[in-house]
PDBML (XML) file of the C-alpha atoms, coordinates in Angstrom:
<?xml version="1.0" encoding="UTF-8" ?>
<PDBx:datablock datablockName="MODEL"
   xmlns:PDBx="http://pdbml.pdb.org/schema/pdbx-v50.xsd"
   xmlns:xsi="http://www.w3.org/2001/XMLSchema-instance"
   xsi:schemaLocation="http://pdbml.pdb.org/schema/pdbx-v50.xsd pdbx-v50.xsd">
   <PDBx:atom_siteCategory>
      <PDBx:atom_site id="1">
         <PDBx:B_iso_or_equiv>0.00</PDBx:B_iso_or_equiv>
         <PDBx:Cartn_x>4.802</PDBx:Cartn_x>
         <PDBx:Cartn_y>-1.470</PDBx:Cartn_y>
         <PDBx:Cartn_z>-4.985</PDBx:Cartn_z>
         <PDBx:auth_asym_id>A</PDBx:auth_asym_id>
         <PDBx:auth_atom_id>CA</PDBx:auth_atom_id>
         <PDBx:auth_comp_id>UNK</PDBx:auth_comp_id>
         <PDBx:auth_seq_id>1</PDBx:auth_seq_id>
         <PDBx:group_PDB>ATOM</PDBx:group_PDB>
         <PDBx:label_alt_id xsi:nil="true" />
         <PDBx:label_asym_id>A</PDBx:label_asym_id>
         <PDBx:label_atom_id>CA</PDBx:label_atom_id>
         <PDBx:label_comp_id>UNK</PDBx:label_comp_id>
         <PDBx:label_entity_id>1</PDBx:label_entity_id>
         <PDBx:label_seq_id>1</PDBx:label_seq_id>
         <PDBx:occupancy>1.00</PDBx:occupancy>
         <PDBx:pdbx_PDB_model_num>1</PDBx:pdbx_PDB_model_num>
         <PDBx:type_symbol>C</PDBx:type_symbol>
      </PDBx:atom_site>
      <PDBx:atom_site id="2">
         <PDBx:B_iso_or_equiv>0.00</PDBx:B_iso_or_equiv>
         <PDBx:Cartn_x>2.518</PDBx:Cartn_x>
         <PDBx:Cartn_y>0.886</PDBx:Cartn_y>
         <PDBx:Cartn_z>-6.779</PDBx:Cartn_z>
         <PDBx:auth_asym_id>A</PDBx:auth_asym_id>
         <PDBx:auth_atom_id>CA</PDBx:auth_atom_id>
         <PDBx:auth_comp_id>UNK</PDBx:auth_comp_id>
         <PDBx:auth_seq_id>2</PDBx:auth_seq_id>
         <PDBx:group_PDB>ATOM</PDBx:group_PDB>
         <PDBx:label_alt_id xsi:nil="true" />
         <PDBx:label_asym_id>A</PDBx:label_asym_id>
         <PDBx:label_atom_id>CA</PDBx:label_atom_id>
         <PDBx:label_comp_id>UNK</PDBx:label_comp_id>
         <PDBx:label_entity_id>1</PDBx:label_entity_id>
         <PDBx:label_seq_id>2</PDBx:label_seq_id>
         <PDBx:occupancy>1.00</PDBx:occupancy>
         <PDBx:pdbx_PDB_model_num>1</PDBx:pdbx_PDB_model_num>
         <PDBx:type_symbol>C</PDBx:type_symbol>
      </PDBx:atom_site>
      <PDBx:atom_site id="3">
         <PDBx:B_iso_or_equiv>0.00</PDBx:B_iso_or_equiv>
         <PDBx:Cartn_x>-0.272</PDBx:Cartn_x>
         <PDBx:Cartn_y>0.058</PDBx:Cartn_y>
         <PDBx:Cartn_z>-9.436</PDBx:Cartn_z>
         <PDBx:auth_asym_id>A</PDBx:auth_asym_id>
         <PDBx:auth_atom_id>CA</PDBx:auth_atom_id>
         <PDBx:auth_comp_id>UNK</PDBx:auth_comp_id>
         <PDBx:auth_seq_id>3</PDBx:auth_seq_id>
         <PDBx:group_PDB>ATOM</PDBx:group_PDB>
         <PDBx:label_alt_id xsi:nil="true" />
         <PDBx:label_asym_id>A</PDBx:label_asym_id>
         <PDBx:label_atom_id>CA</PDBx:label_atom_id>
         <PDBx:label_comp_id>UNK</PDBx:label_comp_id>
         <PDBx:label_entity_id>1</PDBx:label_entity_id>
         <PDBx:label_seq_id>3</PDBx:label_seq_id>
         <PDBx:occupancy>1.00</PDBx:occupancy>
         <PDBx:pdbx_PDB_model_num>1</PDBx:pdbx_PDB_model_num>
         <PDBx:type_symbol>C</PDBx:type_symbol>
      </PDBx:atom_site>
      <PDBx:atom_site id="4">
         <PDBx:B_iso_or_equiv>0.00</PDBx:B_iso_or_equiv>
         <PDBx:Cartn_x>-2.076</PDBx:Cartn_x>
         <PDBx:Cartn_y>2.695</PDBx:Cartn_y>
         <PDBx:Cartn_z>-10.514</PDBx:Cartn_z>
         <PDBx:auth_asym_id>A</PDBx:auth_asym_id>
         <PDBx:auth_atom_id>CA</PDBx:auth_atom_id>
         <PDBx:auth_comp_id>UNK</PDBx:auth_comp_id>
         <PDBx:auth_seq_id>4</PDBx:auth_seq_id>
         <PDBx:group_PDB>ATOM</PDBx:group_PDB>
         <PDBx:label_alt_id xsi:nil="true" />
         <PDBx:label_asym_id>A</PDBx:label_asym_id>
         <PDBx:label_atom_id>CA</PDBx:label_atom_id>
         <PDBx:label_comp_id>UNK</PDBx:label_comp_id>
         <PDBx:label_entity_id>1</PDBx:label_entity_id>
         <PDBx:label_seq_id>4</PDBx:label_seq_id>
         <PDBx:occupancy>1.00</PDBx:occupancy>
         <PDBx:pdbx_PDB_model_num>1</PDBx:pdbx_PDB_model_num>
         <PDBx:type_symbol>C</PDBx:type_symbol>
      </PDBx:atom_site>
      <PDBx:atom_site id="5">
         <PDBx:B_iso_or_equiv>0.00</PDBx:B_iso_or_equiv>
         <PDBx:Cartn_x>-5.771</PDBx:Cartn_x>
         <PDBx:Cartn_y>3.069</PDBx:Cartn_y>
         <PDBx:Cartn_z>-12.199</PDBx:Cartn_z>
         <PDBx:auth_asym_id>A</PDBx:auth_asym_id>
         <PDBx:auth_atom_id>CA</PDBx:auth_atom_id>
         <PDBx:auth_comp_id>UNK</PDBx:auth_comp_id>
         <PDBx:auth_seq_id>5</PDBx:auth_seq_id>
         <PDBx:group_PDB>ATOM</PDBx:group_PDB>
         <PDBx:label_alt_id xsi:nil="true" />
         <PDBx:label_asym_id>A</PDBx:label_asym_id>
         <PDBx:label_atom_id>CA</PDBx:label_atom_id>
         <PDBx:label_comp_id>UNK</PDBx:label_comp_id>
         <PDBx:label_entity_id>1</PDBx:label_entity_id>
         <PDBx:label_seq_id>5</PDBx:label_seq_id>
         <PDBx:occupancy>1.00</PDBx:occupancy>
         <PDBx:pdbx_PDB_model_num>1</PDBx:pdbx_PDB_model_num>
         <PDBx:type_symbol>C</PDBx:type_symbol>
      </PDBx:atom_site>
      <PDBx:atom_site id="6">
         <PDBx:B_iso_or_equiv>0.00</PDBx:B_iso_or_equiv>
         <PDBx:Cartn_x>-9.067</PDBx:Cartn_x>
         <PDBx:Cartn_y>5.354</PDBx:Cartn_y>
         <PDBx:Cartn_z>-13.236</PDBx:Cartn_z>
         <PDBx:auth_asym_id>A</PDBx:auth_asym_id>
         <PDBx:auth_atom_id>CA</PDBx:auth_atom_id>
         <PDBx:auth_comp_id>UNK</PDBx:auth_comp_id>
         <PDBx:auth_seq_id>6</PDBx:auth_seq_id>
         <PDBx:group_PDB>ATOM</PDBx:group_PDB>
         <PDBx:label_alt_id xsi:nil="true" />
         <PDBx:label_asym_id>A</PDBx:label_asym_id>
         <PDBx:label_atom_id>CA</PDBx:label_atom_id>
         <PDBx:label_comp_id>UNK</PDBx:label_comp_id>
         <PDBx:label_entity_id>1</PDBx:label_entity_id>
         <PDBx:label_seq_id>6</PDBx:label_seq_id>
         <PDBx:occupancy>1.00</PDBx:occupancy>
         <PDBx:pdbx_PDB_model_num>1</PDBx:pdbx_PDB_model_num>
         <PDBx:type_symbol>C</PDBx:type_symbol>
      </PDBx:atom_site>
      <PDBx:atom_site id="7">
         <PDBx:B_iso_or_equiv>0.00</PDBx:B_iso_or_equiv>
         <PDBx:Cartn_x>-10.309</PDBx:Cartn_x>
         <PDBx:Cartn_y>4.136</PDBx:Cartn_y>
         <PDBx:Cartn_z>-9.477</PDBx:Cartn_z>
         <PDBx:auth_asym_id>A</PDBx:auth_asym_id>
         <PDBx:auth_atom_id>CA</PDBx:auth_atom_id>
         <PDBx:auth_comp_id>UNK</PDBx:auth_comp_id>
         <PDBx:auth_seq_id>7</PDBx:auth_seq_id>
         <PDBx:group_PDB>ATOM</PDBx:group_PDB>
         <PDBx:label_alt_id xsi:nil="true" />
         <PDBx:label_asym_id>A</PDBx:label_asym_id>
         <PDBx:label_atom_id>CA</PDBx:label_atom_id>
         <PDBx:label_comp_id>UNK</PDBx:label_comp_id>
         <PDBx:label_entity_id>1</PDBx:label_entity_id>
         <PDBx:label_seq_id>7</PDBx:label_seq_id>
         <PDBx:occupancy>1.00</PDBx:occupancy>
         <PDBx:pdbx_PDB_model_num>1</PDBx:pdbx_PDB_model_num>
         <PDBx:type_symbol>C</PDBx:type_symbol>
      </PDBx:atom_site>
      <PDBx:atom_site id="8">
         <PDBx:B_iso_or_equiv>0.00</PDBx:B_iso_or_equiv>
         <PDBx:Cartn_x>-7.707</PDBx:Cartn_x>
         <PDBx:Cartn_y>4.541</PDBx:Cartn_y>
         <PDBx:Cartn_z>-7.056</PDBx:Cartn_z>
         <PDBx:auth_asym_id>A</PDBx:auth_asym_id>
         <PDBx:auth_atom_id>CA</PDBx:auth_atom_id>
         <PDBx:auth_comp_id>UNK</PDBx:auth_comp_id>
         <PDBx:auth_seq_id>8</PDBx:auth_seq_id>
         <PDBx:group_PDB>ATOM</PDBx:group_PDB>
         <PDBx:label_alt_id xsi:nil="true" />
         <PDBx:label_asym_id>A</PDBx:label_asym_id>
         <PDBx:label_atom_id>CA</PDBx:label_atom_id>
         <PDBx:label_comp_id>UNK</PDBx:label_comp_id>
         <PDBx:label_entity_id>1</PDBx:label_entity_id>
         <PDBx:label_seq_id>8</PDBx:label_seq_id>
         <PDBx:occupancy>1.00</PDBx:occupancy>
         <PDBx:pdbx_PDB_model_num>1</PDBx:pdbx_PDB_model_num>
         <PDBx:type_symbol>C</PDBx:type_symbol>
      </PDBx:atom_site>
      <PDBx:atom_site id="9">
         <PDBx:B_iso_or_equiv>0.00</PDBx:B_iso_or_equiv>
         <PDBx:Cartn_x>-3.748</PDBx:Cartn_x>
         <PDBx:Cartn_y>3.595</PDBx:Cartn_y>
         <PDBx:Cartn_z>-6.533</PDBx:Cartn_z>
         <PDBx:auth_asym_id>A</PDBx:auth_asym_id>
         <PDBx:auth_atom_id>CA</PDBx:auth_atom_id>
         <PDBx:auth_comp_id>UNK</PDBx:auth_comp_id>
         <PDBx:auth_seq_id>9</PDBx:auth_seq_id>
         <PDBx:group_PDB>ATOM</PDBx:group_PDB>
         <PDBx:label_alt_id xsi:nil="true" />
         <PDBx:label_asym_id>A</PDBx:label_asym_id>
         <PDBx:label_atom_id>CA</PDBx:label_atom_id>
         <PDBx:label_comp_id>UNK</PDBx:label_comp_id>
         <PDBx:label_entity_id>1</PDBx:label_entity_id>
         <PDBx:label_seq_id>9</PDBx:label_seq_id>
         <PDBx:occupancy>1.00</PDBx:occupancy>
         <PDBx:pdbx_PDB_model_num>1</PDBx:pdbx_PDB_model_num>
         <PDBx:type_symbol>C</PDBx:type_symbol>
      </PDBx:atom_site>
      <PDBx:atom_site id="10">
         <PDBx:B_iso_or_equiv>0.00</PDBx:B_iso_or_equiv>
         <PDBx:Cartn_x>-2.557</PDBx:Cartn_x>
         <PDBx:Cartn_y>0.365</PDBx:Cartn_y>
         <PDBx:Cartn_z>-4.477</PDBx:Cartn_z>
         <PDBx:auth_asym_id>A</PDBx:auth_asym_id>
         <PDBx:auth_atom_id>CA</PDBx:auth_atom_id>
         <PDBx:auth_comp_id>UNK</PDBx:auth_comp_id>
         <PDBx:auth_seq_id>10</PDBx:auth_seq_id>
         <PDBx:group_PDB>ATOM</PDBx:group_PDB>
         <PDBx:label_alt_id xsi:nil="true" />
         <PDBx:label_asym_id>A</PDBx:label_asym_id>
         <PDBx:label_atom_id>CA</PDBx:label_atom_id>
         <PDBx:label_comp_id>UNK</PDBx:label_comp_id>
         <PDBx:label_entity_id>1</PDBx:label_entity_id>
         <PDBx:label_seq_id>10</PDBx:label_seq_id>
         <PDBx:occupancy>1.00</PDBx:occupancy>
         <PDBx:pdbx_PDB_model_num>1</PDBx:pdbx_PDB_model_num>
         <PDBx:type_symbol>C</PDBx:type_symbol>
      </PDBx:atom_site>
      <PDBx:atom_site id="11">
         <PDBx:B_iso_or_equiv>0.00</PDBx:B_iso_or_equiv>
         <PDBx:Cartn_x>0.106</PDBx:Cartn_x>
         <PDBx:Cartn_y>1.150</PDBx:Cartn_y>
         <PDBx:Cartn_z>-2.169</PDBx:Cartn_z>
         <PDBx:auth_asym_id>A</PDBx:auth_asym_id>
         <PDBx:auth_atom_id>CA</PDBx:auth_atom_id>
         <PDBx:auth_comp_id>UNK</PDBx:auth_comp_id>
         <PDBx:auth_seq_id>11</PDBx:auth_seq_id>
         <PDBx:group_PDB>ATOM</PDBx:group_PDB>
         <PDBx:label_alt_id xsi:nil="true" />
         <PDBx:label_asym_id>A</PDBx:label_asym_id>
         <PDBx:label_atom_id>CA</PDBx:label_atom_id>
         <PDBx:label_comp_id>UNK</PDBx:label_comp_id>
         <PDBx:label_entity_id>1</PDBx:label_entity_id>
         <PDBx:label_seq_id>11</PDBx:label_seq_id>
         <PDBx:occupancy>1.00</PDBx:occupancy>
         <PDBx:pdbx_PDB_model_num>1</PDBx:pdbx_PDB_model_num>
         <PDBx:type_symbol>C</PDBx:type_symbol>
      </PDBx:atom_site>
      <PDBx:atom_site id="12">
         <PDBx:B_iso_or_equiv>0.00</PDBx:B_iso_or_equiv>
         <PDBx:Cartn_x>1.988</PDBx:Cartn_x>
         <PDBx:Cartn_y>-2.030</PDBx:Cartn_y>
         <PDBx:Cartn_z>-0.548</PDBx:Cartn_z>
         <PDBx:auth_asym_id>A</PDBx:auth_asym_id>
         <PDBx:auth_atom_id>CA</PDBx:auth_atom_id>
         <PDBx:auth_comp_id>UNK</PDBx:auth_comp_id>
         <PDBx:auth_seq_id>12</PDBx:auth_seq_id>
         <PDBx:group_PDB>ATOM</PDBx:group_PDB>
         <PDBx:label_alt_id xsi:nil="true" />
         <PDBx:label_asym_id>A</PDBx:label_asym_id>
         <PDBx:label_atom_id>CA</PDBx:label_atom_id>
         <PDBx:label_comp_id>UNK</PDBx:label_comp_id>
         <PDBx:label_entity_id>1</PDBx:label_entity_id>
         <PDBx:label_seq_id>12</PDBx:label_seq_id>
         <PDBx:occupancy>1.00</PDBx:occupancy>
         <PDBx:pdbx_PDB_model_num>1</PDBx:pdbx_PDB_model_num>
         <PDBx:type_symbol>C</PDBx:type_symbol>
      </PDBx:atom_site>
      <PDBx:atom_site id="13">
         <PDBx:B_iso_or_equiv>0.00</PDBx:B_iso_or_equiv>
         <PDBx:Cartn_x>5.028</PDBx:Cartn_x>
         <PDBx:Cartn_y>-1.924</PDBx:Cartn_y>
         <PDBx:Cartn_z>1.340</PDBx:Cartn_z>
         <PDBx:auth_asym_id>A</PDBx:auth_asym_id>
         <PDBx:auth_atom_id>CA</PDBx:auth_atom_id>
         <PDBx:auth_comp_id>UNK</PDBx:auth_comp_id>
         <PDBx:auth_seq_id>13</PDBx:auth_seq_id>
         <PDBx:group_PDB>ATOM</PDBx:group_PDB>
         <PDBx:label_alt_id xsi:nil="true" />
         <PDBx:label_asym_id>A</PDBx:label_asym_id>
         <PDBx:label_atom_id>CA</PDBx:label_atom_id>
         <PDBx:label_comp_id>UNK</PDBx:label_comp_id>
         <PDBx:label_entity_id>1</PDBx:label_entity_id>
         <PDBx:label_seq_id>13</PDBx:label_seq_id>
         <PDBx:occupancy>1.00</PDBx:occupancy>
         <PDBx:pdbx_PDB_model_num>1</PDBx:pdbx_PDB_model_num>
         <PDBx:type_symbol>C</PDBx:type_symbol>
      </PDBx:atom_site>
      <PDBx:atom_site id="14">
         <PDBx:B_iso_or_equiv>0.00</PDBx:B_iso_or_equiv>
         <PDBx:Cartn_x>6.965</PDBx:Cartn_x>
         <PDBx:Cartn_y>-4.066</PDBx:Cartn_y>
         <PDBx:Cartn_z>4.582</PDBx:Cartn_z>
         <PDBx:auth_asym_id>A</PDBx:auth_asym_id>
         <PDBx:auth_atom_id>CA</PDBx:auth_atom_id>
         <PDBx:auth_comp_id>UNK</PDBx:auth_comp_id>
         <PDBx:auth_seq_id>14</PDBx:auth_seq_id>
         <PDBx:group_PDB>ATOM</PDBx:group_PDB>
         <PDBx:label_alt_id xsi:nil="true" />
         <PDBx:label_asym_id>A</PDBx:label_asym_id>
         <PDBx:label_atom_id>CA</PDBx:label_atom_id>
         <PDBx:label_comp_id>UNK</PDBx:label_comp_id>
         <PDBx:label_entity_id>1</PDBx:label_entity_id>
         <PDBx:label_seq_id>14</PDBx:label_seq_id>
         <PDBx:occupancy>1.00</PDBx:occupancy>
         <PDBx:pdbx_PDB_model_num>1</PDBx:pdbx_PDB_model_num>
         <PDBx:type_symbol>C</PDBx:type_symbol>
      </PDBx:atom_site>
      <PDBx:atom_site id="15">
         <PDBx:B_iso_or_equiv>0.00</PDBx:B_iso_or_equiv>
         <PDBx:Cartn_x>4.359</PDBx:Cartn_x>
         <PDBx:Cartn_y>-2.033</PDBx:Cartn_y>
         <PDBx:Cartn_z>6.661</PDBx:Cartn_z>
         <PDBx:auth_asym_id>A</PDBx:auth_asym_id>
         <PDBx:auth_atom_id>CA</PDBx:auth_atom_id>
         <PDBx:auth_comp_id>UNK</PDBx:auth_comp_id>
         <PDBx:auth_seq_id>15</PDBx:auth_seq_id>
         <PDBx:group_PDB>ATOM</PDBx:group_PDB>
         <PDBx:label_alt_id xsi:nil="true" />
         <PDBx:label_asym_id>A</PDBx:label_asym_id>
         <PDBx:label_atom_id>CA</PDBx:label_atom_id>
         <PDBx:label_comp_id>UNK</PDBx:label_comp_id>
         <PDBx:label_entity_id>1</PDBx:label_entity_id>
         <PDBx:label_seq_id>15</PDBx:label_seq_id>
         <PDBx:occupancy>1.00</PDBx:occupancy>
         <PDBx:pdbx_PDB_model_num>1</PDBx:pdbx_PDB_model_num>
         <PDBx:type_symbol>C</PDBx:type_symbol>
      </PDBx:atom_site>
      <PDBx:atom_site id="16">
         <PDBx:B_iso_or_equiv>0.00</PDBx:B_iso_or_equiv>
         <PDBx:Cartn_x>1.505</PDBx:Cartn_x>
         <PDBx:Cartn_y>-3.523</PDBx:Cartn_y>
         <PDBx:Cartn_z>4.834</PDBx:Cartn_z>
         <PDBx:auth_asym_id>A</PDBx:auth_asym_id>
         <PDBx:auth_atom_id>CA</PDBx:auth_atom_id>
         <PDBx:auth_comp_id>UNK</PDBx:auth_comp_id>
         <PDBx:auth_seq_id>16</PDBx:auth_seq_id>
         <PDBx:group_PDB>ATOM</PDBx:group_PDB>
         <PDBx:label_alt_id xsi:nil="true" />
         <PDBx:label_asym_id>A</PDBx:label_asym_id>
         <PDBx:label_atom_id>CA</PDBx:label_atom_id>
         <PDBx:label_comp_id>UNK</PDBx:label_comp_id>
         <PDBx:label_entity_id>1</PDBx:label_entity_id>
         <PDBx:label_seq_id>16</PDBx:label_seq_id>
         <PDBx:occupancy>1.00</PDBx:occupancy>
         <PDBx:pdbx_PDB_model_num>1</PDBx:pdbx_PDB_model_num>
         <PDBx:type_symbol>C</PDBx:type_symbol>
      </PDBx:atom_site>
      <PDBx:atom_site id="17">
         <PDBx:B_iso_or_equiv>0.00</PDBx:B_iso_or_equiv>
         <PDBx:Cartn_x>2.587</PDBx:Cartn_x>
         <PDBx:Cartn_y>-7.085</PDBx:Cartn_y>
         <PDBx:Cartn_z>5.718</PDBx:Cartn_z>
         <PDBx:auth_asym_id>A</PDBx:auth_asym_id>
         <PDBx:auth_atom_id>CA</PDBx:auth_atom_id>
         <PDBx:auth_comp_id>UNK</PDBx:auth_comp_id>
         <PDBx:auth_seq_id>17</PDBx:auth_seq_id>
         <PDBx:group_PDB>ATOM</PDBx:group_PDB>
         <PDBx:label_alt_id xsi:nil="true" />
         <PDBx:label_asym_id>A</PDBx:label_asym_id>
         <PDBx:label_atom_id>CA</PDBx:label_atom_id>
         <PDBx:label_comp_id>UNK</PDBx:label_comp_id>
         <PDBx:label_entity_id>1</PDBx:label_entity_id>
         <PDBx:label_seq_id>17</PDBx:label_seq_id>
         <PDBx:occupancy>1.00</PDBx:occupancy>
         <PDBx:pdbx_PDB_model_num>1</PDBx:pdbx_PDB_model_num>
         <PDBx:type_symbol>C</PDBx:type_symbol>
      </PDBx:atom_site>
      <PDBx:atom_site id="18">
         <PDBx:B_iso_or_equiv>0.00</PDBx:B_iso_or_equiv>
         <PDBx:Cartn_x>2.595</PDBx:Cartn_x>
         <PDBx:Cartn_y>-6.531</PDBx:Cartn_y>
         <PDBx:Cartn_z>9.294</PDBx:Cartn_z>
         <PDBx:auth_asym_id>A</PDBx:auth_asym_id>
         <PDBx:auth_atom_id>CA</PDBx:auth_atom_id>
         <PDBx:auth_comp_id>UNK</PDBx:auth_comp_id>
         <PDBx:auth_seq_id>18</PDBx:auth_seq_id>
         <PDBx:group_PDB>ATOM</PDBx:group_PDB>
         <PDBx:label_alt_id xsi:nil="true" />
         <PDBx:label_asym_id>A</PDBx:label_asym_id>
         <PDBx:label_atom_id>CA</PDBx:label_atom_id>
         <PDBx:label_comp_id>UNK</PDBx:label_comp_id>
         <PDBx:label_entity_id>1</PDBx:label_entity_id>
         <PDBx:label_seq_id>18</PDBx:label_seq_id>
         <PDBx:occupancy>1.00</PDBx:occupancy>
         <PDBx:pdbx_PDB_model_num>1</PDBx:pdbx_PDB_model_num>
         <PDBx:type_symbol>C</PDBx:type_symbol>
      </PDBx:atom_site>
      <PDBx:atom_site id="19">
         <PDBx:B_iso_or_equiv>0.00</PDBx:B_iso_or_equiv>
         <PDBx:Cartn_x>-0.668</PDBx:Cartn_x>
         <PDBx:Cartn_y>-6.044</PDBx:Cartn_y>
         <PDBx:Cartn_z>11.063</PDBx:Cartn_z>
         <PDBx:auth_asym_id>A</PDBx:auth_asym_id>
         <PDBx:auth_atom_id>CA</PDBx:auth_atom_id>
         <PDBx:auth_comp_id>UNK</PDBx:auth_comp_id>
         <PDBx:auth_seq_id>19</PDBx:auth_seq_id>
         <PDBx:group_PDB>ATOM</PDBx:group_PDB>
         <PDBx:label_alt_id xsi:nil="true" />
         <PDBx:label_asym_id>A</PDBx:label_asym_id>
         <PDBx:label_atom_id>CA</PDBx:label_atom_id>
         <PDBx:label_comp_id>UNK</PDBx:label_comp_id>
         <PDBx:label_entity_id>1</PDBx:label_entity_id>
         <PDBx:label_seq_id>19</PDBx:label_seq_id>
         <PDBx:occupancy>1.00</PDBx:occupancy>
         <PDBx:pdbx_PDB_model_num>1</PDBx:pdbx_PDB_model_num>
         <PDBx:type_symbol>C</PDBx:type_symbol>
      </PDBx:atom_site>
      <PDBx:atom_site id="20">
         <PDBx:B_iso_or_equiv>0.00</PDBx:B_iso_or_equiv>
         <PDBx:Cartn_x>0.314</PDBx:Cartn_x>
         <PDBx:Cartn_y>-2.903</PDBx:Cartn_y>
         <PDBx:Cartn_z>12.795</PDBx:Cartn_z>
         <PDBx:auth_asym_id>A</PDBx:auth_asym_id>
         <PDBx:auth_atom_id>CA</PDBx:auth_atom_id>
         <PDBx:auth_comp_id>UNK</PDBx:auth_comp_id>
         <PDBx:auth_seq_id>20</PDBx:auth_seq_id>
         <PDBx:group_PDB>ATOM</PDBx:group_PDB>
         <PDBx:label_alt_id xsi:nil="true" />
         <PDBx:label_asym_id>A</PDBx:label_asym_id>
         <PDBx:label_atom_id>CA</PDBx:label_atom_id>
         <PDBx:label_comp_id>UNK</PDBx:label_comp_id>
         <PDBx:label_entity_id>1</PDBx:label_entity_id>
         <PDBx:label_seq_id>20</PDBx:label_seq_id>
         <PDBx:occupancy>1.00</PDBx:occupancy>
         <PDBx:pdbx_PDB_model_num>1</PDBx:pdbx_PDB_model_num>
         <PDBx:type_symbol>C</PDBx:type_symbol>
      </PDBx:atom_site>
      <PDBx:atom_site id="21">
         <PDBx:B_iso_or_equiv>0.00</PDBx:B_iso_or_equiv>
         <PDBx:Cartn_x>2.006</PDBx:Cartn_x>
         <PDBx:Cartn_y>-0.620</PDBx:Cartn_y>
         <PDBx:Cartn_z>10.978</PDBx:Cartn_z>
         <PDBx:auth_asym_id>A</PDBx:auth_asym_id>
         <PDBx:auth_atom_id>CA</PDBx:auth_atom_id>
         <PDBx:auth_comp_id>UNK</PDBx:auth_comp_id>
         <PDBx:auth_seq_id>21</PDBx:auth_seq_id>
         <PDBx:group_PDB>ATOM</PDBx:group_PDB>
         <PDBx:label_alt_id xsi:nil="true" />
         <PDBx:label_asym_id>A</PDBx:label_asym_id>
         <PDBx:label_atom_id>CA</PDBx:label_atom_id>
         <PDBx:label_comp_id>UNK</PDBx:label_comp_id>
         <PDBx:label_entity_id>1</PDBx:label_entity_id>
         <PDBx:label_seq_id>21</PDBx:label_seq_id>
         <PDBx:occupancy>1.00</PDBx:occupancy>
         <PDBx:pdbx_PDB_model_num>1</PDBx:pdbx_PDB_model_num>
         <PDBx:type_symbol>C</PDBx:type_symbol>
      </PDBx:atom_site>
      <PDBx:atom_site id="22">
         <PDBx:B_iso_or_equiv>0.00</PDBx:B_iso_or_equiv>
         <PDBx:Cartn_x>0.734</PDBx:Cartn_x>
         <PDBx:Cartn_y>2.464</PDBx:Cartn_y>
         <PDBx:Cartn_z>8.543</PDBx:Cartn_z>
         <PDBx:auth_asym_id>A</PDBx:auth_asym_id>
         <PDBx:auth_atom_id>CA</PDBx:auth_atom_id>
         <PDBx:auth_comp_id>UNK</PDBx:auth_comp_id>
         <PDBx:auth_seq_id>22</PDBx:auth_seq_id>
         <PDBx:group_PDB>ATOM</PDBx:group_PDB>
         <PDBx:label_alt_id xsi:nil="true" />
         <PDBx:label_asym_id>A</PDBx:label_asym_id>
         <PDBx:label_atom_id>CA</PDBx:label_atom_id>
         <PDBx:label_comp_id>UNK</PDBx:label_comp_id>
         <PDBx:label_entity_id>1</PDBx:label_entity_id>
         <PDBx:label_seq_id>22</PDBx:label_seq_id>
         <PDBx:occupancy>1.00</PDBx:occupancy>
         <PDBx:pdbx_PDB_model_num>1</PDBx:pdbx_PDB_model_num>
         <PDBx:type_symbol>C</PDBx:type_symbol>
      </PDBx:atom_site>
      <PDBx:atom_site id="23">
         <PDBx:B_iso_or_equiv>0.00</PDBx:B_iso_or_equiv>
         <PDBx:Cartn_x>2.354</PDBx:Cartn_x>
         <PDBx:Cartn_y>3.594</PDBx:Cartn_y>
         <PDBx:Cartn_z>5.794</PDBx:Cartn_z>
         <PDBx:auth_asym_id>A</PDBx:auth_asym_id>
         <PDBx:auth_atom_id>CA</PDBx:auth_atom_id>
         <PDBx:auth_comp_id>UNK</PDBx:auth_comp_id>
         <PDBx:auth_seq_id>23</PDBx:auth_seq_id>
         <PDBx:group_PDB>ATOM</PDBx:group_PDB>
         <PDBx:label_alt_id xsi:nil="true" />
         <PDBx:label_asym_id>A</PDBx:label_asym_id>
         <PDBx:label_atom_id>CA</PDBx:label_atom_id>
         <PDBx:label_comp_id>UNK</PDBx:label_comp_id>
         <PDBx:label_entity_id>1</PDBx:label_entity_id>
         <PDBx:label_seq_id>23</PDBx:label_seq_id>
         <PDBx:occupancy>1.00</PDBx:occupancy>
         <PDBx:pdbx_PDB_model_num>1</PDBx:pdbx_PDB_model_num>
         <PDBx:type_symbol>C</PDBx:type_symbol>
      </PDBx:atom_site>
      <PDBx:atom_site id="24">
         <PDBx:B_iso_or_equiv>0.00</PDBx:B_iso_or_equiv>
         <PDBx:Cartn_x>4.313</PDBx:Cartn_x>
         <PDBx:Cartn_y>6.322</PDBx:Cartn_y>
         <PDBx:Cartn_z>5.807</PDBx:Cartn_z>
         <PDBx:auth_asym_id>A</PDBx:auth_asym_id>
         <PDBx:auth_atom_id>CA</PDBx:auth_atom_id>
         <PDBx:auth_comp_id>UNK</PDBx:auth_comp_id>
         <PDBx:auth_seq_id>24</PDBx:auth_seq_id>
         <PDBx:group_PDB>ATOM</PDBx:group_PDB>
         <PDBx:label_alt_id xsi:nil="true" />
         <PDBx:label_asym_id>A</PDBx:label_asym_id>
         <PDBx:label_atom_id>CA</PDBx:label_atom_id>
         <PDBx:label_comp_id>UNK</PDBx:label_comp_id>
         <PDBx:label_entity_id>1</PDBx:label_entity_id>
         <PDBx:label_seq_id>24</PDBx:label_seq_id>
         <PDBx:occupancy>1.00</PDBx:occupancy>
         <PDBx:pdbx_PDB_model_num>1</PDBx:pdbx_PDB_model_num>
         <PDBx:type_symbol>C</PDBx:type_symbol>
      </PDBx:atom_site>
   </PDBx:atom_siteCategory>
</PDBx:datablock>
């Protein structure tokens, strides 16, 4: 899921809803 803006880009993924895992 990607929303993009003027101030930066939210990335969110099934690694983002874990506690230990980076994103790709």
């Amino acid at each position: 899921s990607i929303n993009k803006g003027l101030w930066g880009t939210s990335v969110g993924g099934k690694e983002t809803l874990t506690s230990h895992e980076y994103l790709p």
